[in-house]
Protein backbone atom coordinates (compact mmCIF):
# COMPACT_ATOMS: atom_id res chain seq x y z
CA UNK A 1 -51.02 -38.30 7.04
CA UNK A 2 -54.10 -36.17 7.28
CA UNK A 3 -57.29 -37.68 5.92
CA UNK A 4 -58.66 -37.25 2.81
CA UNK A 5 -61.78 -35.81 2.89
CA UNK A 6 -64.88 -35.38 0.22
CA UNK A 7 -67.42 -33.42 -1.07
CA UNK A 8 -70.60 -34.14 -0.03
CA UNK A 9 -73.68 -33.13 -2.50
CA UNK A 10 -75.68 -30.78 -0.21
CA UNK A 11 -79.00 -31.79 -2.73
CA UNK A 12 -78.35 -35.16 -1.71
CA UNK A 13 -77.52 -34.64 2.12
CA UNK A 14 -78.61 -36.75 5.29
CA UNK A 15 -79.25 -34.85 8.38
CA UNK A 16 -77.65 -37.73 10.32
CA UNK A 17 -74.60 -36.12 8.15
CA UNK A 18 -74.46 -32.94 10.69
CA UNK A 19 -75.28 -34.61 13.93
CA UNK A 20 -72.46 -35.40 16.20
CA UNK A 21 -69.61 -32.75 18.53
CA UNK A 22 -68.42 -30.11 16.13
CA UNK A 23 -65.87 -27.48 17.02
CA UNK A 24 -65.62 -23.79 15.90
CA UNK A 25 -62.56 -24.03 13.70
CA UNK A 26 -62.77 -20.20 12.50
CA UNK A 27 -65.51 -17.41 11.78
CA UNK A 28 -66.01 -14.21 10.48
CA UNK A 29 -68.74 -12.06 12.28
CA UNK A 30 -69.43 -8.93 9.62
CA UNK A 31 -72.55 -7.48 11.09
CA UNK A 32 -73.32 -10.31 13.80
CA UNK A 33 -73.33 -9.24 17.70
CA UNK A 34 -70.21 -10.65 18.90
CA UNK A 35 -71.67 -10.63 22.08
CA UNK A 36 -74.34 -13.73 21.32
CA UNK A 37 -74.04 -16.89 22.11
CA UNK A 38 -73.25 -18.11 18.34
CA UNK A 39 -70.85 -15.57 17.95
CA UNK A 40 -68.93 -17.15 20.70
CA UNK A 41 -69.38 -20.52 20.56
CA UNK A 42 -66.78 -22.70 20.68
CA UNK A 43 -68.46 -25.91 19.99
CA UNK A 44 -71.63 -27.26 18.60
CA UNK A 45 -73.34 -30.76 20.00
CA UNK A 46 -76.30 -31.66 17.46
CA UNK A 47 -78.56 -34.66 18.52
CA UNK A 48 -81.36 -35.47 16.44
CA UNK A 49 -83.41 -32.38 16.89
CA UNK A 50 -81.31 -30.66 19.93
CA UNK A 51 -78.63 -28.68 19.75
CA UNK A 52 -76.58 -27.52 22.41
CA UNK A 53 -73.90 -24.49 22.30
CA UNK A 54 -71.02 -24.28 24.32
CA UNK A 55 -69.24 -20.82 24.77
CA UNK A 56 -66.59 -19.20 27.59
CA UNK A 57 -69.24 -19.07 30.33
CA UNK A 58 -72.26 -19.57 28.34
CA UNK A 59 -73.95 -22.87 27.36
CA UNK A 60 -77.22 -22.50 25.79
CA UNK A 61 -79.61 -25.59 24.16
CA UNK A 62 -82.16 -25.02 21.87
CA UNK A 63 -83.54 -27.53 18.81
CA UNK A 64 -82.23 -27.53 15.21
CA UNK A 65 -83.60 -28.92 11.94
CA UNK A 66 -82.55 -28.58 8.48
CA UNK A 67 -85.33 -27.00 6.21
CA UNK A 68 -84.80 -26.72 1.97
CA UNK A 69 -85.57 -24.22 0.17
CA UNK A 70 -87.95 -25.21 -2.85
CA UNK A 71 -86.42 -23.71 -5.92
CA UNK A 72 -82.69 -24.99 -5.48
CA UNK A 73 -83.53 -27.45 -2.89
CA UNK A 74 -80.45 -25.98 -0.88
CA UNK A 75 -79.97 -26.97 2.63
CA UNK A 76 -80.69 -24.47 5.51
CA UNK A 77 -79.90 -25.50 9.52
CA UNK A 78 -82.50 -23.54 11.57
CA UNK A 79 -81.29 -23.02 14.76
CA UNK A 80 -84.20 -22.29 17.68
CA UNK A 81 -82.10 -21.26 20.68
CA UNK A 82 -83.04 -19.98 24.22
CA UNK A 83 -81.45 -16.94 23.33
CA UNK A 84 -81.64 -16.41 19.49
CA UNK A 85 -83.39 -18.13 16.36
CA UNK A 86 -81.48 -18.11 13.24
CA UNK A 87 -80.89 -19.54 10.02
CA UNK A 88 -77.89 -20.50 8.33
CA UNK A 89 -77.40 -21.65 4.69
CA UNK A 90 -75.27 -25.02 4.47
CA UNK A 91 -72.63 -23.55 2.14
CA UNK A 92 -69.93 -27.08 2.13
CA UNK A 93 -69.77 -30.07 4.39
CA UNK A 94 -66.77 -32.41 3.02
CA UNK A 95 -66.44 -35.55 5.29
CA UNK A 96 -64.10 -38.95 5.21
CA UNK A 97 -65.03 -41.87 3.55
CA UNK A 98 -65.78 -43.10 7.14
CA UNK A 99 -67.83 -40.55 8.44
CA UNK A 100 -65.37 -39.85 10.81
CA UNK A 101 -64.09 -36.71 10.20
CA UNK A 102 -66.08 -33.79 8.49
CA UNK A 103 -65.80 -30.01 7.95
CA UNK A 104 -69.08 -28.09 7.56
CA UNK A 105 -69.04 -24.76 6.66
CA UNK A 106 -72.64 -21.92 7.16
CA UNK A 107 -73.75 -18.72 6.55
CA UNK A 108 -76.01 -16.85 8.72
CA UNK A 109 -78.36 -14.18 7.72
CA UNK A 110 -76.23 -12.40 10.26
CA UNK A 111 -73.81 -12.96 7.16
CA UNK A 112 -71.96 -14.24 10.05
CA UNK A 113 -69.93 -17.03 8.69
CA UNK A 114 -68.56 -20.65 10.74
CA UNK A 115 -66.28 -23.23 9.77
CA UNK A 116 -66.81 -25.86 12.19
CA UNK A 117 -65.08 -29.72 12.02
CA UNK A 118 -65.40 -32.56 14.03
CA UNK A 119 -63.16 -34.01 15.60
């Protein structure tokens, strides 16, 4: 039985909500380099303020921190990599009741977009 999982009010949201291993579960590039490291990530590790990507042959680390915007108050992850900076809009994050398992999905202004989950 799969776990039921639940809507998390992005107003409302704890960083501590996105730290943790994610995995790349799908993603659509559009106009994003498919080359870079995001584009080819396969997982995600966030730590409190340090990310780390993991990609076939390619790990980079940078630091990450989620910024609001001041009219909607909507969540943004800014991403500060060795490689790139970028920004992506937190569009959904739905976890268990537990915490542990989640599914966060982001926009980039690449208009790249990632579904990641963990585990």
């Amino acid at each position: 039985m799969s776990e039921q999982l639940f809507d998390v009010n992005l107003q409302q949201l704890p960083d501590d909500f996105l730290t943790g291993n994610w995995r790349v579960a799908d993603r659509v590039l559009n106009r994003t380099d498919p080359g870079s490291a995001l584009a080819q990530a396969e997982r995600f590790q966030l730590n409190p303020g340090r990310v780390q990507i993991e990609a076939p042959g390619l790990q980079d680390v940078g630091r990450w921190l989620v910024q609001r915007d001041t009219l909607l108050n909507r969540p943004y992850i800014e991403l500060n990599m060795g490689q790139e900076q970028t920004r992506a809009l937190i569009t959904r994050l739905r976890r268990s009741r537990d915490g542990s398992v989640s599914q966060l999905n982001l926009y980039f202004q690449s208009g790249m977009e990632m579904h990641l989950t963990r585990p």
